[in-house]
PDB file of N, CA and C in Angstrom:
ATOM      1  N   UNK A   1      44.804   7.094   2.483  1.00  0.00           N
ATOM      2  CA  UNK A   1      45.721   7.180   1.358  1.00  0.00           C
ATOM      3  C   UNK A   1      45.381   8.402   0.499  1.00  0.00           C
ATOM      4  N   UNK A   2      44.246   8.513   0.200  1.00  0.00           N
ATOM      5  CA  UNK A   2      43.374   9.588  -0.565  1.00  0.00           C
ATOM      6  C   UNK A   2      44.496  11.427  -0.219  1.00  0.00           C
ATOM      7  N   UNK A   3      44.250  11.697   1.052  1.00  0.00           N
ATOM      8  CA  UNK A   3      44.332  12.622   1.680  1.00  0.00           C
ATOM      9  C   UNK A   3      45.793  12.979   2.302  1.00  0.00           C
ATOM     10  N   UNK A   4      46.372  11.819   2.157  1.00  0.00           N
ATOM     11  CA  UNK A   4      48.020  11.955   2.154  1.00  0.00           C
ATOM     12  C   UNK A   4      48.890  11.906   0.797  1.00  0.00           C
ATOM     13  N   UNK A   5      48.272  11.418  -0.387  1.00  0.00           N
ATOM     14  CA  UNK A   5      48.282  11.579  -1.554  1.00  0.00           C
ATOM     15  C   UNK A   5      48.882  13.100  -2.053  1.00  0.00           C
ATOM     16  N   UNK A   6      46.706  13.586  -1.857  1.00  0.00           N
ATOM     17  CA  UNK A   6      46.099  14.936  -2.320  1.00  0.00           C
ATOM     18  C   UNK A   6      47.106  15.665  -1.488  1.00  0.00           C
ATOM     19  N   UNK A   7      47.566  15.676  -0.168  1.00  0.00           N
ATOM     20  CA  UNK A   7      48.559  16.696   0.126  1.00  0.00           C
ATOM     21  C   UNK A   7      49.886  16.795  -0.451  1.00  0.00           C
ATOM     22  N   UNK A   8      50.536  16.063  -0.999  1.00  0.00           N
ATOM     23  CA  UNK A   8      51.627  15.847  -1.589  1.00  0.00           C
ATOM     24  C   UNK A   8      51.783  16.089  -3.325  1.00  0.00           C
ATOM     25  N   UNK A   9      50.717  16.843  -3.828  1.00  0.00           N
ATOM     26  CA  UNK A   9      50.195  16.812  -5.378  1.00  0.00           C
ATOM     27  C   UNK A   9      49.571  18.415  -5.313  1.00  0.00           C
ATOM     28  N   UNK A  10      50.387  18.926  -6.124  1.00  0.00           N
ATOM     29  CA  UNK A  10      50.090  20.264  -6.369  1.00  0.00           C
ATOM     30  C   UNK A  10      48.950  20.392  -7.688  1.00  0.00           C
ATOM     31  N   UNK A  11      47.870  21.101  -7.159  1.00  0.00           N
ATOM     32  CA  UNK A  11      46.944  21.277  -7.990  1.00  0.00           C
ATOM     33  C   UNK A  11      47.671  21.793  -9.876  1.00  0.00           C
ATOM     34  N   UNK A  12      47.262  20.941 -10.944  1.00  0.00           N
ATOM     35  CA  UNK A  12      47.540  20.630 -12.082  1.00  0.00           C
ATOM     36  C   UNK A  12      48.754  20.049 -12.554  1.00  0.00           C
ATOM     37  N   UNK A  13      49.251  19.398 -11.006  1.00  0.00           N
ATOM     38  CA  UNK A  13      51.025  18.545 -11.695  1.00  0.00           C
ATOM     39  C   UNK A  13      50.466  17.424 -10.820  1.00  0.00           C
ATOM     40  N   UNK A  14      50.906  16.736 -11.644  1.00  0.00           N
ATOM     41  CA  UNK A  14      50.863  15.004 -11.041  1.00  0.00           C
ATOM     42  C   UNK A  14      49.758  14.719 -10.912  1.00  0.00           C
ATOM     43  N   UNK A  15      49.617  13.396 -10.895  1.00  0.00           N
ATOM     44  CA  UNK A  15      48.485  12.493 -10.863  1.00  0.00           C
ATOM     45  C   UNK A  15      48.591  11.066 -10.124  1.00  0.00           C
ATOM     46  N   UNK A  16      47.097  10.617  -9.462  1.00  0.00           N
ATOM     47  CA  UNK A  16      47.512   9.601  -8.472  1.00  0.00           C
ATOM     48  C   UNK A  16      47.057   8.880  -9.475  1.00  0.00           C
ATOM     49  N   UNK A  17      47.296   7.197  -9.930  1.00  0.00           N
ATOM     50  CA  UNK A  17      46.865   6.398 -10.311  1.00  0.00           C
ATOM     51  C   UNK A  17      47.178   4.952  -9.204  1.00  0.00           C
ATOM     52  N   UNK A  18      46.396   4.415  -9.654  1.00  0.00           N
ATOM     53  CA  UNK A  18      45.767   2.701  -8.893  1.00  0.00           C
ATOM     54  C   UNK A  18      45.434   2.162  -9.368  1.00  0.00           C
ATOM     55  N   UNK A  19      45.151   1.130  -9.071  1.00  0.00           N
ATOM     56  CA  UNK A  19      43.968  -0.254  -9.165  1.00  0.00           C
ATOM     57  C   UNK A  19      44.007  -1.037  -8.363  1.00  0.00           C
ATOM     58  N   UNK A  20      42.073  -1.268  -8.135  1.00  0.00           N
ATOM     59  CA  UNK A  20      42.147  -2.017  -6.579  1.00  0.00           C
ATOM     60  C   UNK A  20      41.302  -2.780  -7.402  1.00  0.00           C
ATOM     61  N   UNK A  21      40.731  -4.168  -6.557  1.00  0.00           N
ATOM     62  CA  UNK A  21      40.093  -5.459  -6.594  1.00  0.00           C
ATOM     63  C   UNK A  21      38.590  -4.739  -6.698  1.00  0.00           C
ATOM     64  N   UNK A  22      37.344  -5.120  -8.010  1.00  0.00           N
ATOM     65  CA  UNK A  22      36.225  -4.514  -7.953  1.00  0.00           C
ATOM     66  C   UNK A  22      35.215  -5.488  -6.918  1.00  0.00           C
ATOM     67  N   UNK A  23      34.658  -4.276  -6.191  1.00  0.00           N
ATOM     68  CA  UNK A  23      33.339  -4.614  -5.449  1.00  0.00           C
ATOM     69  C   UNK A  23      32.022  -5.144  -6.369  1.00  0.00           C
ATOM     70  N   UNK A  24      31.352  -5.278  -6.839  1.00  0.00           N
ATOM     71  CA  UNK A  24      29.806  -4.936  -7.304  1.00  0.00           C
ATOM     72  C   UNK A  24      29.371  -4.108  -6.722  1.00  0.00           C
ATOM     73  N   UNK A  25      28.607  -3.328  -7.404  1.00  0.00           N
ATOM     74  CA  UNK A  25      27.516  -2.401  -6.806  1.00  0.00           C
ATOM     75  C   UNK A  25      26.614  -2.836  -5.982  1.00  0.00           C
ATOM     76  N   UNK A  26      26.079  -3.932  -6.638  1.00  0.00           N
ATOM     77  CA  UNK A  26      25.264  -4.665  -5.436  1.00  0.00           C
ATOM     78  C   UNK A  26      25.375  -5.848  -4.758  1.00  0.00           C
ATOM     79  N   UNK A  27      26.876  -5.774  -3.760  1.00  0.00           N
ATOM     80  CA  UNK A  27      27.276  -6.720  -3.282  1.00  0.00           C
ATOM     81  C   UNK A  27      27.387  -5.985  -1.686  1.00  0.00           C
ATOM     82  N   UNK A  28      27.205  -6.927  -0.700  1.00  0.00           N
ATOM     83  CA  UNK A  28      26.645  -6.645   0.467  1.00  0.00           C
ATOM     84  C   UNK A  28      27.680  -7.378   1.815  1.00  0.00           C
ATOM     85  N   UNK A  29      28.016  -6.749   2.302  1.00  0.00           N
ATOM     86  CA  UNK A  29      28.653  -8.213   3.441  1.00  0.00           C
ATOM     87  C   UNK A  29      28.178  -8.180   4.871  1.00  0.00           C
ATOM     88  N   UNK A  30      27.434  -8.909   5.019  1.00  0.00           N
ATOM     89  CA  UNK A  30      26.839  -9.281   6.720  1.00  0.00           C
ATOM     90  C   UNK A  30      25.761  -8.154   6.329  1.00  0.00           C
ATOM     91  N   UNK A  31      24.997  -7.227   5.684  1.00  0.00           N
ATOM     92  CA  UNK A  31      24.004  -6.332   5.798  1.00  0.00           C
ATOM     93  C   UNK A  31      24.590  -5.106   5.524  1.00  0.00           C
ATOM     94  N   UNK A  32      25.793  -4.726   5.571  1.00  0.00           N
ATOM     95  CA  UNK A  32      27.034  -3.728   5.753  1.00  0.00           C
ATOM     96  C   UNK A  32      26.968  -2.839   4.126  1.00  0.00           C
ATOM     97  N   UNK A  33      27.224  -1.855   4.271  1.00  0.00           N
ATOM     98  CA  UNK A  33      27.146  -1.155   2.590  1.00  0.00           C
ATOM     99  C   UNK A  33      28.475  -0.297   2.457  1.00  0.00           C
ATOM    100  N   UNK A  34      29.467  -1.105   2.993  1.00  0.00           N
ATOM    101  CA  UNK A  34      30.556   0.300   3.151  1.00  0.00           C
ATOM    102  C   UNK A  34      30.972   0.968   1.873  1.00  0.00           C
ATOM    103  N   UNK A  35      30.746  -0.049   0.966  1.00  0.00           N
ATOM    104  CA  UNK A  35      31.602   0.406  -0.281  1.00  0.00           C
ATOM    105  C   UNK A  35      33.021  -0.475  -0.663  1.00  0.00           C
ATOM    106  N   UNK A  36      33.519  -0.839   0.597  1.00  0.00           N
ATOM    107  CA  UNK A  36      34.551  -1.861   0.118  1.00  0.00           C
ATOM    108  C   UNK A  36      35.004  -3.027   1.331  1.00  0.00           C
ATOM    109  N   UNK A  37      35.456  -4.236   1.017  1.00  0.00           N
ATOM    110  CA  UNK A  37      35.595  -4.978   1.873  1.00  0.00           C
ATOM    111  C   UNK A  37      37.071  -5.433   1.606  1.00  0.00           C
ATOM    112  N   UNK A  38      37.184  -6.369   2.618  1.00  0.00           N
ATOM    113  CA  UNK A  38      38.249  -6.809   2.714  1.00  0.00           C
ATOM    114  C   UNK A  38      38.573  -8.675   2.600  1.00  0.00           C
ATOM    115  N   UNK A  39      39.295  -8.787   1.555  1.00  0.00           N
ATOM    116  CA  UNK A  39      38.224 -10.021   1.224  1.00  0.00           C
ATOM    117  C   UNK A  39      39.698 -11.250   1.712  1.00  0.00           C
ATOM    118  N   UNK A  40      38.944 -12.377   1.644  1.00  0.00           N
ATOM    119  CA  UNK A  40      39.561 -13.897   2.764  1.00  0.00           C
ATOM    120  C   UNK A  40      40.925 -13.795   1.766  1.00  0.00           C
ATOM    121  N   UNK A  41      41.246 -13.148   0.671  1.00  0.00           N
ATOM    122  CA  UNK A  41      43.093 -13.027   0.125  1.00  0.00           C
ATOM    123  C   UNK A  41      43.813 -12.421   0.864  1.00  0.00           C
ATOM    124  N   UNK A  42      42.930 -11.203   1.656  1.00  0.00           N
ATOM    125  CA  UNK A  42      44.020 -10.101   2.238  1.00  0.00           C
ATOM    126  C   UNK A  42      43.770  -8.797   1.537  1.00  0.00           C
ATOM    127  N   UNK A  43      43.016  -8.959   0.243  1.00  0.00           N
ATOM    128  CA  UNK A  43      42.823  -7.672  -0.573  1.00  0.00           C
ATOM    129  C   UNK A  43      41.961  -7.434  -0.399  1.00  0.00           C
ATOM    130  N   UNK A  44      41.698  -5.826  -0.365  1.00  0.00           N
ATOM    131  CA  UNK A  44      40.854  -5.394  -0.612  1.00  0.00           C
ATOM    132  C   UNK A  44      40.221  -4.827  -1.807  1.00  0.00           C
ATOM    133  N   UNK A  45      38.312  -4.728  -1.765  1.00  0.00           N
ATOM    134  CA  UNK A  45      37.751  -4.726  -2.874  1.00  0.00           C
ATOM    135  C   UNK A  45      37.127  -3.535  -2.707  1.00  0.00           C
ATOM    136  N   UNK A  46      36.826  -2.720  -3.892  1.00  0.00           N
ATOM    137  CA  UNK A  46      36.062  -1.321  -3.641  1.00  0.00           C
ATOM    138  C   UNK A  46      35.323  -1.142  -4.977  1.00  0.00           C
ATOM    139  N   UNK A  47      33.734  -0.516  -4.403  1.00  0.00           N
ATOM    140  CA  UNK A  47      33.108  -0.411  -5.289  1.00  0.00           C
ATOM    141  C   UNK A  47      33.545   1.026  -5.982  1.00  0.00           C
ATOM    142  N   UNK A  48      32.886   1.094  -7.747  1.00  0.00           N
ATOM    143  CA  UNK A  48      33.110   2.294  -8.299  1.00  0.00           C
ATOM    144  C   UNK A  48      33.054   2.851  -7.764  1.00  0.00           C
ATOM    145  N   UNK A  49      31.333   3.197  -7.033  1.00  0.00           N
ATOM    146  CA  UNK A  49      30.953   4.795  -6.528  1.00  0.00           C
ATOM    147  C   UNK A  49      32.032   5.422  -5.493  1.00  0.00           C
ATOM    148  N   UNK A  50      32.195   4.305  -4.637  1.00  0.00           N
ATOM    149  CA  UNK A  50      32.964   4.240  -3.207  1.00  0.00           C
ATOM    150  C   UNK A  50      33.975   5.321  -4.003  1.00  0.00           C
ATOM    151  N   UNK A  51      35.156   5.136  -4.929  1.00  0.00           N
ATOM    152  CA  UNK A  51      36.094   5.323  -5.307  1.00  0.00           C
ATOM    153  C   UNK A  51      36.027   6.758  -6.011  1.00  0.00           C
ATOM    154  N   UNK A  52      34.667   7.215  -6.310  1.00  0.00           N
ATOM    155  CA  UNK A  52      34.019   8.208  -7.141  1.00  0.00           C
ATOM    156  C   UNK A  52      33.468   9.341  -5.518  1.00  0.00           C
ATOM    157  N   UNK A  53      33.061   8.776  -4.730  1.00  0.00           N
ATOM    158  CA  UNK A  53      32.819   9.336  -3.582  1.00  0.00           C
ATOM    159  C   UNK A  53      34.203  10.456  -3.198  1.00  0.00           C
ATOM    160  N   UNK A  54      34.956   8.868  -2.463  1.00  0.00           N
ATOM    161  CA  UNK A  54      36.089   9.269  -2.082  1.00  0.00           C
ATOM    162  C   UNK A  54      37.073  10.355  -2.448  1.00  0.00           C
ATOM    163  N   UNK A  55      37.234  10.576  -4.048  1.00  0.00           N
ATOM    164  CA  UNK A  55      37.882  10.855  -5.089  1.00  0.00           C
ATOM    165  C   UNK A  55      37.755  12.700  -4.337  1.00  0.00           C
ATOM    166  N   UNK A  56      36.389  12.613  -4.279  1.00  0.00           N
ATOM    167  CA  UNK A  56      35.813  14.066  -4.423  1.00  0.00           C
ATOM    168  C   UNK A  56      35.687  14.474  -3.206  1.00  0.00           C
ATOM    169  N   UNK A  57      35.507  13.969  -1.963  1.00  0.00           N
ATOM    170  CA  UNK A  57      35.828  13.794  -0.984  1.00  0.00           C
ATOM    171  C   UNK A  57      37.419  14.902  -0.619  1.00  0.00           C
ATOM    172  N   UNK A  58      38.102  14.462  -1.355  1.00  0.00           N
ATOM    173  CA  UNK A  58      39.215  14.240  -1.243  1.00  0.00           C
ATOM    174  C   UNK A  58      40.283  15.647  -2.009  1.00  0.00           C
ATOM    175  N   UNK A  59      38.867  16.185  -2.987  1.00  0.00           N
ATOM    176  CA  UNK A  59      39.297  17.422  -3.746  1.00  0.00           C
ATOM    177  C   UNK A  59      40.238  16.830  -4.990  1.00  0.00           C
ATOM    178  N   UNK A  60      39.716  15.033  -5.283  1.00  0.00           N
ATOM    179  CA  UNK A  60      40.449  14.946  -6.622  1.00  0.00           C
ATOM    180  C   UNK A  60      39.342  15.012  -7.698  1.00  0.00           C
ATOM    181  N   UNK A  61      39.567  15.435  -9.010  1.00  0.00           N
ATOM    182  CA  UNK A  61      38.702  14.754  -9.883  1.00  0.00           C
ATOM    183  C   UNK A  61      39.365  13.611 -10.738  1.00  0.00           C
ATOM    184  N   UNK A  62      38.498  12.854 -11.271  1.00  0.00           N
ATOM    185  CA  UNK A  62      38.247  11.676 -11.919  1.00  0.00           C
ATOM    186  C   UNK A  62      38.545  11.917 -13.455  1.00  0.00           C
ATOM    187  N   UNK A  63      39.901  11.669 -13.683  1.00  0.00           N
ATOM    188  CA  UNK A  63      40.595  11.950 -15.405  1.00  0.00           C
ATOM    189  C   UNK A  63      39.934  10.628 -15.539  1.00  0.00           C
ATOM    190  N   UNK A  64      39.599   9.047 -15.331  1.00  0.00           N
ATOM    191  CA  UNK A  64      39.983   8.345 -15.726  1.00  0.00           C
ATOM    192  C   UNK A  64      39.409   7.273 -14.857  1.00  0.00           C
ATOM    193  N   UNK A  65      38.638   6.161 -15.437  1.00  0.00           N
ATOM    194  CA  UNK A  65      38.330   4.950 -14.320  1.00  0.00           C
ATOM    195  C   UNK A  65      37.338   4.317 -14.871  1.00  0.00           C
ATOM    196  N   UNK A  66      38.183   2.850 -15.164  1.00  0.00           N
ATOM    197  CA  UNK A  66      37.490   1.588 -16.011  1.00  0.00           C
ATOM    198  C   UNK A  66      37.611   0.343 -15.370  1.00  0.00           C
ATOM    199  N   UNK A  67      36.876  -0.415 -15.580  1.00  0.00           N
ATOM    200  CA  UNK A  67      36.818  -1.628 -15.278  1.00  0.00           C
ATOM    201  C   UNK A  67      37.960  -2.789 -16.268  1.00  0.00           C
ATOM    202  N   UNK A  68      38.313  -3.409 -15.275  1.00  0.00           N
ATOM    203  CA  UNK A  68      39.883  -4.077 -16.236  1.00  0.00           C
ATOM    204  C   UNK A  68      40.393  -5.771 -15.908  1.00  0.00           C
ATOM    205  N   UNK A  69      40.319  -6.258 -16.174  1.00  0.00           N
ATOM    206  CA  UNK A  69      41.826  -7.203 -15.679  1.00  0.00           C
ATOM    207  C   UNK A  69      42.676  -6.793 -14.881  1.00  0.00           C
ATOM    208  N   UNK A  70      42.890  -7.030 -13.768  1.00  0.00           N
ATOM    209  CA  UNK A  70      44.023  -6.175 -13.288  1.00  0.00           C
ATOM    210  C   UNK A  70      44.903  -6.976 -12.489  1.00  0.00           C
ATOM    211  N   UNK A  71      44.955  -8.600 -13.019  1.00  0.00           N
ATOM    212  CA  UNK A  71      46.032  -9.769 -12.080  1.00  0.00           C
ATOM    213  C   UNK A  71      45.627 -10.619 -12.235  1.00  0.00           C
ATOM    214  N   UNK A  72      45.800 -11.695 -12.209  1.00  0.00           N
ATOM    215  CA  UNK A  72      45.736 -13.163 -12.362  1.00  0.00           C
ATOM    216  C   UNK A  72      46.122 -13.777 -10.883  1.00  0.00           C
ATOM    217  N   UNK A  73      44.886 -14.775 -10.671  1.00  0.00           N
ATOM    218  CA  UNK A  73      45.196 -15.633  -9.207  1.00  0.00           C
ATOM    219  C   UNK A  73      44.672 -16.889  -9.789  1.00  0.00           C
ATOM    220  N   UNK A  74      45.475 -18.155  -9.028  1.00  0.00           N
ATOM    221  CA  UNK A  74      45.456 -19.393  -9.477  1.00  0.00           C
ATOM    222  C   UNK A  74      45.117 -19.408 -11.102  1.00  0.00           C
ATOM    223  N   UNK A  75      45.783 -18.577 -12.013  1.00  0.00           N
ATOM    224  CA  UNK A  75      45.619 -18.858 -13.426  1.00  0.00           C
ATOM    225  C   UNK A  75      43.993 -17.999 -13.895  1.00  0.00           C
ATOM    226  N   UNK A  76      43.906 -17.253 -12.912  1.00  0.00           N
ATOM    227  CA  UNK A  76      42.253 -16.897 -13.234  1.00  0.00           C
ATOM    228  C   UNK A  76      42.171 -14.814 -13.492  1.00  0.00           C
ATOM    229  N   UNK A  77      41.296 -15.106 -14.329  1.00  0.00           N
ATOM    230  CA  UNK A  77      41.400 -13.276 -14.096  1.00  0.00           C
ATOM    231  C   UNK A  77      40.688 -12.814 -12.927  1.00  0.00           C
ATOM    232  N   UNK A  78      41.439 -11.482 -12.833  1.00  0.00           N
ATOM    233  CA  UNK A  78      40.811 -10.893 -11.238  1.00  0.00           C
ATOM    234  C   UNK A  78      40.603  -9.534 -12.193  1.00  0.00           C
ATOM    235  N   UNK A  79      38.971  -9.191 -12.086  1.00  0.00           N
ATOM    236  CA  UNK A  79      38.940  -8.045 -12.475  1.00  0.00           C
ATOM    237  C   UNK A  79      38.830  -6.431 -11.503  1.00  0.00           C
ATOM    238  N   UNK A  80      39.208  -5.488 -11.530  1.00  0.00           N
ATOM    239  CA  UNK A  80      39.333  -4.294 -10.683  1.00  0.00           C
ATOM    240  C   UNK A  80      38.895  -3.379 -11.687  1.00  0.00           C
ATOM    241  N   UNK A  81      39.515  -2.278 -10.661  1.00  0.00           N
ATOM    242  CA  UNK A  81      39.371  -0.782 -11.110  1.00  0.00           C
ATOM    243  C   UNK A  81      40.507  -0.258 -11.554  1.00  0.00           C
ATOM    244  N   UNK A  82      40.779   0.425 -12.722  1.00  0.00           N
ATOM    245  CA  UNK A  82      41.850   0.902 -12.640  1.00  0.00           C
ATOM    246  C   UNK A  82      41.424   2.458 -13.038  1.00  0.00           C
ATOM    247  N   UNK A  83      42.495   3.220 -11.763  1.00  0.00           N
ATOM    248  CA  UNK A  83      41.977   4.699 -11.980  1.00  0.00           C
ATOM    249  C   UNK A  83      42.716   5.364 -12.460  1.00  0.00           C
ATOM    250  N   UNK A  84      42.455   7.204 -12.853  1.00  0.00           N
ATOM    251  CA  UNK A  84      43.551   8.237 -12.933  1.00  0.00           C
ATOM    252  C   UNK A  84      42.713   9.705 -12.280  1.00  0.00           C
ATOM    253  N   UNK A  85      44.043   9.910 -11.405  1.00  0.00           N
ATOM    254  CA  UNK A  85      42.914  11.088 -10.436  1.00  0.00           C
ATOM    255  C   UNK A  85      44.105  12.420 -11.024  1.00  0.00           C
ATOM    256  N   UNK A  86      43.376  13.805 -10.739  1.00  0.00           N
ATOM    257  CA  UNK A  86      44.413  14.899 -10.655  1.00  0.00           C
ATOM    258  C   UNK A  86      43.417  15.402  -9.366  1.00  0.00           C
ATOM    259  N   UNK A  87      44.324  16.710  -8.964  1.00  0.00           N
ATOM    260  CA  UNK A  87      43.650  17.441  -7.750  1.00  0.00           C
ATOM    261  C   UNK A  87      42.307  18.100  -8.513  1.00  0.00           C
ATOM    262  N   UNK A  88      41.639  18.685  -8.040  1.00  0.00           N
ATOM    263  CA  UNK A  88      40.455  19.561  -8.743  1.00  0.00           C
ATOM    264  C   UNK A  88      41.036  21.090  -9.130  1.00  0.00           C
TER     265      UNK A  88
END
């Protein structure tokens, strides 16, 4: 998504924004450190760094990225990430 984004976004116009389901930093699955999983809802979860990696990876920088509320399941908060990227 990152990289089909960044091609479609001319360096200083537009901006990608999101929010995905937060990982913990120190959360682990089967021994595995990918950075994000895919969890028994169907959603997927991604840690900050992962998203801070990627970002740059990717030739975006990081306007923007907090920890939030970002949906309600069975009446419950679901907290994420919510970001704001531009190209570099």
């Amino acid at each position: 998504v990152f990289q089909s984004v960044s091609k479609r976004l001319a360096p200083g116009h537009g901006l990608f924004a999101f929010s995905t389901e937060l990982l913990g930093e120190g959360q682990h699955v089967a021994g595995e450190d990918r950075g994000f999983l895919l969890q028994s809802c169907a959603r997927f979860a991604h840690k900050q760094s992962y998203i801070h990696n990627l970002a740059k990876e990717s030739g975006f920088l990081v306007k923007a990225m907090r920890e939030d509320v970002i949906r309600k399941n069975g009446g419950k908060d679901v907290v994420g990430i919510l970001a704001i990227l531009s190209l570099a």
